[in-house]
N, C-alpha and C. Protein backbone atom coordinates (compact mmCIF):
# COMPACT_ATOMS: atom_id res chain seq x y z
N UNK A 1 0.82 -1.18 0.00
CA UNK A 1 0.00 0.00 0.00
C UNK A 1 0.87 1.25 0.00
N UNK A 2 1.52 1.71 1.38
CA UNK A 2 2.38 2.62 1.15
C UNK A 2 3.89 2.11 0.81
N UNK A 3 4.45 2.85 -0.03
CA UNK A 3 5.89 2.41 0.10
C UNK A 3 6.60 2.40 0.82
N UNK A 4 7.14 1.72 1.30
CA UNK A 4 8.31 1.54 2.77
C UNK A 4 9.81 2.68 2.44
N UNK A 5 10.27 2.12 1.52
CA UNK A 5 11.29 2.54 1.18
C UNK A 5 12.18 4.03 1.22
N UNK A 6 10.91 5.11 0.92
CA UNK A 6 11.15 6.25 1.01
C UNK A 6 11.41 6.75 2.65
N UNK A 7 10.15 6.18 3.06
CA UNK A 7 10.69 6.39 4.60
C UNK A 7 11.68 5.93 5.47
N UNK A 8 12.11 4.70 5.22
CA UNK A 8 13.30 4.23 5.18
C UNK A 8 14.73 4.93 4.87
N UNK A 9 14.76 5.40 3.66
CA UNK A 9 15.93 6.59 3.36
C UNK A 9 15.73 8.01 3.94
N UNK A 10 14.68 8.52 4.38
CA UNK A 10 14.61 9.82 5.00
C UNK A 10 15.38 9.87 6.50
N UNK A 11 14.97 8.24 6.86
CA UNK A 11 15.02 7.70 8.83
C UNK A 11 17.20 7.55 8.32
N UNK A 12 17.68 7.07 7.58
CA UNK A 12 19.03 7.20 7.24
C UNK A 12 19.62 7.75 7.30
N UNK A 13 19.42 8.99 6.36
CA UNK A 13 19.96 10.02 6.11
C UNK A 13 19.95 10.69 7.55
N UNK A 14 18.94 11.00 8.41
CA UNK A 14 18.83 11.70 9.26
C UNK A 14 19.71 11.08 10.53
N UNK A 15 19.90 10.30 10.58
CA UNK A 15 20.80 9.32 11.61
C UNK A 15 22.41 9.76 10.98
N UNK A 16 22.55 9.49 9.91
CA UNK A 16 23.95 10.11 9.36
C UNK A 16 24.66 11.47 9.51
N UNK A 17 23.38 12.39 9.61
CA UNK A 17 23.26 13.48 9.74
C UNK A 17 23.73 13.86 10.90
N UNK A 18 23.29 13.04 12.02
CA UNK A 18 23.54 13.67 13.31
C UNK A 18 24.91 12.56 13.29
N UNK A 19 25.33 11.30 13.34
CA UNK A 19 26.18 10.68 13.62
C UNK A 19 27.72 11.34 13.29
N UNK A 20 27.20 12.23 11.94
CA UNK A 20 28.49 12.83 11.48
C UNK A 20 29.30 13.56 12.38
N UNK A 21 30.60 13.80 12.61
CA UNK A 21 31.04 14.27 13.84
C UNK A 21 31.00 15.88 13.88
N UNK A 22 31.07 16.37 12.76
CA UNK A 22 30.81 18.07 12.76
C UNK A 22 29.54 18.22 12.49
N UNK A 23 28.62 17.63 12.20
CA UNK A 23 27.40 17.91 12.39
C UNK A 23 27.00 18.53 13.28
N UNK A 24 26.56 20.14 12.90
CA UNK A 24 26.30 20.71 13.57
C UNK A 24 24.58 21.33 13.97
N UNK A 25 23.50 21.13 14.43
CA UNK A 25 21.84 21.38 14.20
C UNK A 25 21.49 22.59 14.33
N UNK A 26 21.54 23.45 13.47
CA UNK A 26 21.13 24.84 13.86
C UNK A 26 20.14 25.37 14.42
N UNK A 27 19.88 25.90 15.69
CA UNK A 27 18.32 26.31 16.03
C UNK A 27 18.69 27.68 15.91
N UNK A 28 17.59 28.55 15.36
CA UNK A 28 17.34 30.01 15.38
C UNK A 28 17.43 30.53 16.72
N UNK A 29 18.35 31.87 16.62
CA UNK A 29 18.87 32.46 17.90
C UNK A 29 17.52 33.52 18.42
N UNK A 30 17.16 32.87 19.53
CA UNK A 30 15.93 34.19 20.18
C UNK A 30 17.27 34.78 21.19
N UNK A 31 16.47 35.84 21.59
CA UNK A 31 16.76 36.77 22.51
C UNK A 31 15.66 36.24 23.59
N UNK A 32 15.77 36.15 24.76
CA UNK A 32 15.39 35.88 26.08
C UNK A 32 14.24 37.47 26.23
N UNK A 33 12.94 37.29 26.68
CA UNK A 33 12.78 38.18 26.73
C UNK A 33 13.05 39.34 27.62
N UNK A 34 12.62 40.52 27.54
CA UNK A 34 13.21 41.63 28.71
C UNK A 34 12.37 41.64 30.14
N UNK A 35 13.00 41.48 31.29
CA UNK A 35 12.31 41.44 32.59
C UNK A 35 11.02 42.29 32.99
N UNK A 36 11.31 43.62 32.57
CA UNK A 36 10.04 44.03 32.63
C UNK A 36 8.90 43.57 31.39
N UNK A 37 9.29 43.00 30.51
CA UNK A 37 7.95 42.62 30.09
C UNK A 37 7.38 41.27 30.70
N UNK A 38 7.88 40.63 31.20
CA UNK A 38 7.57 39.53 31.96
C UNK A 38 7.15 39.50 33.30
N UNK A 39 7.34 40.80 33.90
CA UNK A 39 6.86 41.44 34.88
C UNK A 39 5.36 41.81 34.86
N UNK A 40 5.69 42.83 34.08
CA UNK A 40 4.42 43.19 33.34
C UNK A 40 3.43 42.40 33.08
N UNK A 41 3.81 41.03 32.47
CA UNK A 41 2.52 40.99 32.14
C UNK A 41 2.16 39.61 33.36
N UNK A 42 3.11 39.25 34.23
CA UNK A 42 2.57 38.21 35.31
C UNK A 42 1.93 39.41 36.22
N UNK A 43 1.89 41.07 36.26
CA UNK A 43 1.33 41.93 37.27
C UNK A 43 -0.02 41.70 36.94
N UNK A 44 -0.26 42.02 35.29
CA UNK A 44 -1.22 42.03 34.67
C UNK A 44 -2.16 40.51 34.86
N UNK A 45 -1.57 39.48 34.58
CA UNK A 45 -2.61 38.47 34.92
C UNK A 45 -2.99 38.03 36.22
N UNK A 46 -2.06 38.69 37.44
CA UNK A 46 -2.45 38.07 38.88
C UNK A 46 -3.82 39.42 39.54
N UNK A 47 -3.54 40.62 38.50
CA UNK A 47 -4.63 41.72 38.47
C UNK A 47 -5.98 41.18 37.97
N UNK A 48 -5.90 40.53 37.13
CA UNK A 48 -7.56 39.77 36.29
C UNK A 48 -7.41 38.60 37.27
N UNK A 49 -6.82 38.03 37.85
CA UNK A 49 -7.38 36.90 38.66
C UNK A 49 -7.75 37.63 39.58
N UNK A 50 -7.50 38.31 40.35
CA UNK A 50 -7.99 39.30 41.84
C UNK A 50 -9.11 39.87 41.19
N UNK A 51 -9.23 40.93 40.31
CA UNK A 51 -10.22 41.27 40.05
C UNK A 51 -11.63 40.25 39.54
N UNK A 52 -11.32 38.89 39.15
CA UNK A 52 -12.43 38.06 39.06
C UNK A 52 -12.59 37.25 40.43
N UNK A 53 -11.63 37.62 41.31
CA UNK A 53 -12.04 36.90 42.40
C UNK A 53 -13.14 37.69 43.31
N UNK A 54 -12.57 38.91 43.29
CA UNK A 54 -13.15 39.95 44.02
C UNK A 54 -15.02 40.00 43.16
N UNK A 55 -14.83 39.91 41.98
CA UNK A 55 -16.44 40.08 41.27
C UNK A 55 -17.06 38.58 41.96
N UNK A 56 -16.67 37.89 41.82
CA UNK A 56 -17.45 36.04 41.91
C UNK A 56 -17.81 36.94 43.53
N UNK A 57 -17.02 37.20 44.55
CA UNK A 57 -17.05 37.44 46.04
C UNK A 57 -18.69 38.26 46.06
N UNK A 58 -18.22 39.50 45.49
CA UNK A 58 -19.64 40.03 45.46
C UNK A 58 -20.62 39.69 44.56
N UNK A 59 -20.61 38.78 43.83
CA UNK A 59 -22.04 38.37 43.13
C UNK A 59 -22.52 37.49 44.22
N UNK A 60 -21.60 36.58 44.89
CA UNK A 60 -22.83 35.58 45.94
C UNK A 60 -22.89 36.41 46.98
N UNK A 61 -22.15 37.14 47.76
CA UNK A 61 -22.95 38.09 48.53
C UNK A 61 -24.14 38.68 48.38
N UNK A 62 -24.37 39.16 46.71
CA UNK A 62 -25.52 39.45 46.25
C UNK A 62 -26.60 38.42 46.31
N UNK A 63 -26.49 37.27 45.50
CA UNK A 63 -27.30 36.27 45.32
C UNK A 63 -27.37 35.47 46.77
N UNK A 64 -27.28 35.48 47.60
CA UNK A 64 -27.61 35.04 49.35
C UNK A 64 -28.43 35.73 49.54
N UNK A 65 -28.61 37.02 49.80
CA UNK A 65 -28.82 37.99 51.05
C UNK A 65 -30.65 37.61 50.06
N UNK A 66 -31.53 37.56 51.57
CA UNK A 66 -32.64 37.19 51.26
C UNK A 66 -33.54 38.36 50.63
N UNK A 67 -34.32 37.77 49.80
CA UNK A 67 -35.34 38.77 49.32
C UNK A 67 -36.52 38.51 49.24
N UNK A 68 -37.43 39.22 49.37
CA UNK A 68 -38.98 38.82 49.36
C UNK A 68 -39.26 38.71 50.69
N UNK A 69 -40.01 37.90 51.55
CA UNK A 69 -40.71 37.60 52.78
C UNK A 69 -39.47 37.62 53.95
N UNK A 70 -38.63 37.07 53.20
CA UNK A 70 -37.41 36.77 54.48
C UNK A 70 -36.36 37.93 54.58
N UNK A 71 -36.76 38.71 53.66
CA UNK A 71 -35.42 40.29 53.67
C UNK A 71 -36.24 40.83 55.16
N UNK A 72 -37.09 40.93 55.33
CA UNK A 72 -37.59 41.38 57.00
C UNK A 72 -37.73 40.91 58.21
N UNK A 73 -36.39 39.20 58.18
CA UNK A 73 -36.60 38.84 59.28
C UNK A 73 -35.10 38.58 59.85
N UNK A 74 -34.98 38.85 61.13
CA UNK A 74 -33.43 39.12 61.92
C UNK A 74 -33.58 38.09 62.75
N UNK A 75 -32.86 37.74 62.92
CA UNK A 75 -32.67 36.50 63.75
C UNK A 75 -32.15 36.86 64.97
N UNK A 76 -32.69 37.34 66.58
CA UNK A 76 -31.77 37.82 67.47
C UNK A 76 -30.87 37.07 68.34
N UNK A 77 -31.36 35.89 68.42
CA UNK A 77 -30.53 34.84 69.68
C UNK A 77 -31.72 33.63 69.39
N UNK A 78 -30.72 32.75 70.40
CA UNK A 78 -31.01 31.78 70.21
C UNK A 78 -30.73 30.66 71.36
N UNK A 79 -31.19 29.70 71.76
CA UNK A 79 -30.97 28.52 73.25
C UNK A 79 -31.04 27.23 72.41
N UNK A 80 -30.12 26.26 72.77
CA UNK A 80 -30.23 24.87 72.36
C UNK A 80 -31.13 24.20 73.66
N UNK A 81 -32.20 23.60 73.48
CA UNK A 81 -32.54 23.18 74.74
C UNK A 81 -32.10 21.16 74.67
N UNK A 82 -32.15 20.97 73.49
CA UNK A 82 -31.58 19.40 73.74
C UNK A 82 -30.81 19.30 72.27
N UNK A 83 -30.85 17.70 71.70
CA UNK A 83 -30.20 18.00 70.53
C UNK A 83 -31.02 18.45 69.38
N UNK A 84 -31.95 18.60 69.02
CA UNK A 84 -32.76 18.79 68.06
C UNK A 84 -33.71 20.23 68.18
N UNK A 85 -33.61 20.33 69.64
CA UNK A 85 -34.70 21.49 69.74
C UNK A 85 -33.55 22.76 70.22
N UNK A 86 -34.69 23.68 69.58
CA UNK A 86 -34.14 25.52 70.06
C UNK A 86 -34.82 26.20 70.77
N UNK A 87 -35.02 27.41 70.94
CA UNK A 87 -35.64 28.29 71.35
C UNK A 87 -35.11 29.52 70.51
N UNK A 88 -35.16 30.36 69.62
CA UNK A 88 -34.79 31.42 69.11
C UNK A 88 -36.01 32.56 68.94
N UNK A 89 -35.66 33.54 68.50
CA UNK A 89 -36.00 34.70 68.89
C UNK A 89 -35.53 35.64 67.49
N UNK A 90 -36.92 36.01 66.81
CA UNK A 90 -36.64 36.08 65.80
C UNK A 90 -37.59 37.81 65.58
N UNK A 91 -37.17 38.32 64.72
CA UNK A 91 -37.65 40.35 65.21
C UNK A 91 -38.23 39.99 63.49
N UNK A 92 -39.48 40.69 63.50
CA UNK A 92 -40.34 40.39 62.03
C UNK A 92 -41.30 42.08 62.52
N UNK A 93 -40.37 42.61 61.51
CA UNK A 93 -41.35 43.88 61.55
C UNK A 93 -40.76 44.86 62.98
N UNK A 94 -42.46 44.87 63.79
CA UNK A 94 -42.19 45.51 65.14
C UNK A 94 -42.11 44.65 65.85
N UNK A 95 -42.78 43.73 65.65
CA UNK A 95 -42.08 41.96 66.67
C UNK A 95 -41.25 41.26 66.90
N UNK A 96 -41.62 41.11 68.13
CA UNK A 96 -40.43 39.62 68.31
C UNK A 96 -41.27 38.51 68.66
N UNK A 97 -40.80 37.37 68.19
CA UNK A 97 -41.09 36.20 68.35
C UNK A 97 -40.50 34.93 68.50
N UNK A 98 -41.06 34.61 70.11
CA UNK A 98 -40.31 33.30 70.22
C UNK A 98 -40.54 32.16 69.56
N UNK A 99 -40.15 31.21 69.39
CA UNK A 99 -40.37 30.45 68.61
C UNK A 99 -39.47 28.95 69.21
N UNK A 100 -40.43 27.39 69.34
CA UNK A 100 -39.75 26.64 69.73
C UNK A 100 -39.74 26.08 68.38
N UNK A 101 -38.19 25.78 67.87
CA UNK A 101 -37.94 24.86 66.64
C UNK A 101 -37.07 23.10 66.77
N UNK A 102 -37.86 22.40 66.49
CA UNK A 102 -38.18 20.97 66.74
C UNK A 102 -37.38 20.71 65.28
N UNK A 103 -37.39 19.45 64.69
CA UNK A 103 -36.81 18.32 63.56
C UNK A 103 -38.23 18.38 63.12
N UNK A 104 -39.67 18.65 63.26
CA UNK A 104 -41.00 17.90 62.83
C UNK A 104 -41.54 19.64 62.43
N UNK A 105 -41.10 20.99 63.79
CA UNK A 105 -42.04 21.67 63.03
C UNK A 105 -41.25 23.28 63.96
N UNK A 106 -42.32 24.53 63.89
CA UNK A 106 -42.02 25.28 64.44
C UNK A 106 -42.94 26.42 65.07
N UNK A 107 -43.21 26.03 66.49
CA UNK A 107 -44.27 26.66 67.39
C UNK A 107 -43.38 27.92 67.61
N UNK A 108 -45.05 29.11 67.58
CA UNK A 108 -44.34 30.16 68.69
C UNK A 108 -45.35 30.05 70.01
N UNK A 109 -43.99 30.67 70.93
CA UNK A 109 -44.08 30.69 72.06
C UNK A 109 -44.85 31.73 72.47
N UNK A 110 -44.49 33.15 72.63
CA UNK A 110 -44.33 34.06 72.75
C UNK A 110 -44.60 34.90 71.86
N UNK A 111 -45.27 36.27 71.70
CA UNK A 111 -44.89 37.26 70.52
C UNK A 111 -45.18 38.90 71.50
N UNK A 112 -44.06 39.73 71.37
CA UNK A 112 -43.75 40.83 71.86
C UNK A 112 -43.54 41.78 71.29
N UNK A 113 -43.24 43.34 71.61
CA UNK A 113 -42.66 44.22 70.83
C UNK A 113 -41.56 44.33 71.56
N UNK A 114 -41.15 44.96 69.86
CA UNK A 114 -39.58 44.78 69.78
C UNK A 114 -39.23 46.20 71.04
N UNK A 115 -40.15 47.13 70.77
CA UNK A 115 -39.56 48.09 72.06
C UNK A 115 -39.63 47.04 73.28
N UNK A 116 -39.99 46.75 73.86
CA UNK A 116 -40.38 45.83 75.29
C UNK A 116 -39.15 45.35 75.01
N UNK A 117 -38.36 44.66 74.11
CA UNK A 117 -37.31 43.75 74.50
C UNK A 117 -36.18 44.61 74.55
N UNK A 118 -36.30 45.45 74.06
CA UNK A 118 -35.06 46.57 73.87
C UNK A 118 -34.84 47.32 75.59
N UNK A 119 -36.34 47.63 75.93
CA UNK A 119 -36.63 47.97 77.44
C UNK A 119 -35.69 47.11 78.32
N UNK A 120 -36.47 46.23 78.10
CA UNK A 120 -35.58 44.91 79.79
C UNK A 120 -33.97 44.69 78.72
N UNK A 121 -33.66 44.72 78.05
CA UNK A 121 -32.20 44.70 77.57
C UNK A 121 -31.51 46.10 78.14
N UNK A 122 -31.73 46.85 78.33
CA UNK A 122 -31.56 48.14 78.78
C UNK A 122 -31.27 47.91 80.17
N UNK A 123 -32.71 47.05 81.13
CA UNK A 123 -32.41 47.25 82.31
C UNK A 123 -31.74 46.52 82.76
N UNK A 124 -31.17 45.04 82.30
CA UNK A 124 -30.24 43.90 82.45
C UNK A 124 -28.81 44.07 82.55
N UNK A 125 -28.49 44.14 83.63
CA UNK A 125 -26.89 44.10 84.04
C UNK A 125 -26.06 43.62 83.39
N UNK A 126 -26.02 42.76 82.65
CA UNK A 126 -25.08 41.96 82.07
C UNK A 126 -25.51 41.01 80.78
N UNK A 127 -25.54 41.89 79.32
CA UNK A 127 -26.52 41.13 78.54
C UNK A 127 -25.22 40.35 78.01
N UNK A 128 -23.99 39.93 78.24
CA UNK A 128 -22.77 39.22 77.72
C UNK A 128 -23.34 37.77 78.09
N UNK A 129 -23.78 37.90 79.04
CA UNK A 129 -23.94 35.95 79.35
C UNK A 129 -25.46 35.53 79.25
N UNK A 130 -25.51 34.16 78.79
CA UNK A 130 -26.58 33.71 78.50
C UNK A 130 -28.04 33.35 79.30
N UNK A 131 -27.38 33.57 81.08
CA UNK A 131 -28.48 33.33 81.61
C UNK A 131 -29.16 34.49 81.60
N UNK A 132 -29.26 36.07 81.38
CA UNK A 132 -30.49 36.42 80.85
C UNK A 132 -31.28 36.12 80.46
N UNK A 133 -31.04 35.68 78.94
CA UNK A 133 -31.68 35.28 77.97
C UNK A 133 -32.55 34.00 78.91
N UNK A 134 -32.40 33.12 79.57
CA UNK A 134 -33.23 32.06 80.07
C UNK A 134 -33.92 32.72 81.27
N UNK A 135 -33.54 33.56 81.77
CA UNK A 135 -33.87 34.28 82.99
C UNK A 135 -35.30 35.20 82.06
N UNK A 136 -34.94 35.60 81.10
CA UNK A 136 -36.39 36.67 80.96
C UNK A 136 -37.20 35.40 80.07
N UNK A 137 -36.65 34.13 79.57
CA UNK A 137 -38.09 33.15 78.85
C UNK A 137 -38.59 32.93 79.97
N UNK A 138 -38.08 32.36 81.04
CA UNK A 138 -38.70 31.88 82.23
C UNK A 138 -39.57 33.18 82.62
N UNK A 139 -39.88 34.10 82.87
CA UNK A 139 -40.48 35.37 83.34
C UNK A 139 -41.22 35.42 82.49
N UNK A 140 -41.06 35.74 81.30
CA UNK A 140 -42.31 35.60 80.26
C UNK A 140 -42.91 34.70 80.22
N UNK A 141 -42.50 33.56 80.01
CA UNK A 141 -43.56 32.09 79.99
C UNK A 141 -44.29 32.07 81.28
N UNK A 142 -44.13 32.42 82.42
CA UNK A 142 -44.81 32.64 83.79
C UNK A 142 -45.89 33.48 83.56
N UNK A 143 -45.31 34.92 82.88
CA UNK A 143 -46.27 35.95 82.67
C UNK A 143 -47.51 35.25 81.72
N UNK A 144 -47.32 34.69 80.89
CA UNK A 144 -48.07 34.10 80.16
C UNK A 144 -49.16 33.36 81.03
N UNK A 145 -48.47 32.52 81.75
CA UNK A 145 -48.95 30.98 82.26
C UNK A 145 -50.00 31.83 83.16
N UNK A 146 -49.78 32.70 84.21
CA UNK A 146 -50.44 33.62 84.63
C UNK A 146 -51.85 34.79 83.94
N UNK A 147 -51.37 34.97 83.17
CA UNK A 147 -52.38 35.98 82.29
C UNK A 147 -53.62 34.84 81.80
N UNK A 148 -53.73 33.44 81.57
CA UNK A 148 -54.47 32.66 80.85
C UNK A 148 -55.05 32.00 82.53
């Protein structure tokens, strides 16, 4: 089919070529390029990687932050009471609302204004530690248990 032969004398010659002892292979002489352009342009591409890192950063910042029903709700604190259940405390509007959250569902407890909680946060000695926070559910849930 193809002829052998020709390729055969090309693979020869080229072995002779180099075997010869002054055989010499000429490669075309570059010049190395100049430091500042190699500078230049690794400044330039570690600039488009930062700058696409920095855009991706703020597009999902953008695309997270809630919108619609949930852009108006703050989440203020929160109690683990076992492994599955919470107690959190969640500000919707002028409200606050407690809320017990279970694995099955999510009761509220409680619902207040947000001035009232801002009030007894005001008058609380020490809002850094957590037994407040259990110190005024217990008082409210009483107040409750009481009022009914």
């Amino acid at each position: 089919m193809y002829p052998v032969a020709p390729i055969r004398l090309a693979r020869s010659a080229l072995l002779a070529a180099l075997a010869a002892p002054g055989a010499v292979i000429a490669t075309p002489a570059t010049e190395p390029p100049e430091l500042t352009t190699g500078l230049a342009q690794m400044v330039f591409g570690l600039a488009v990687v930062v700058a696409i890192l920095l855009a991706s950063l703020w597009l999902i910042k953008r695309l997270s932050s809630p919108r619609g029903a949930a852009a108006g709700l703050k989440i203020l604190g929160g109690a683990a009471l076992g492994s599955r259940e919470r107690i959190v405390l969640v500000e919707v509007a002028d409200k606050v609302l407690v809320l017990g959250v279970c694995a099955a569902n999510v009761n509220t407890l409680h619902t207040l204004d947000a001035e009232e909680l801002r009030r007894h946060a005001a008058q609380s000695p020490d809002p850094a530690t957590g037994n407040d926070f259990q110190k005024w559910l217990k008082a409210s849930l009483e107040r409750r248990k009481n009022a009914q």
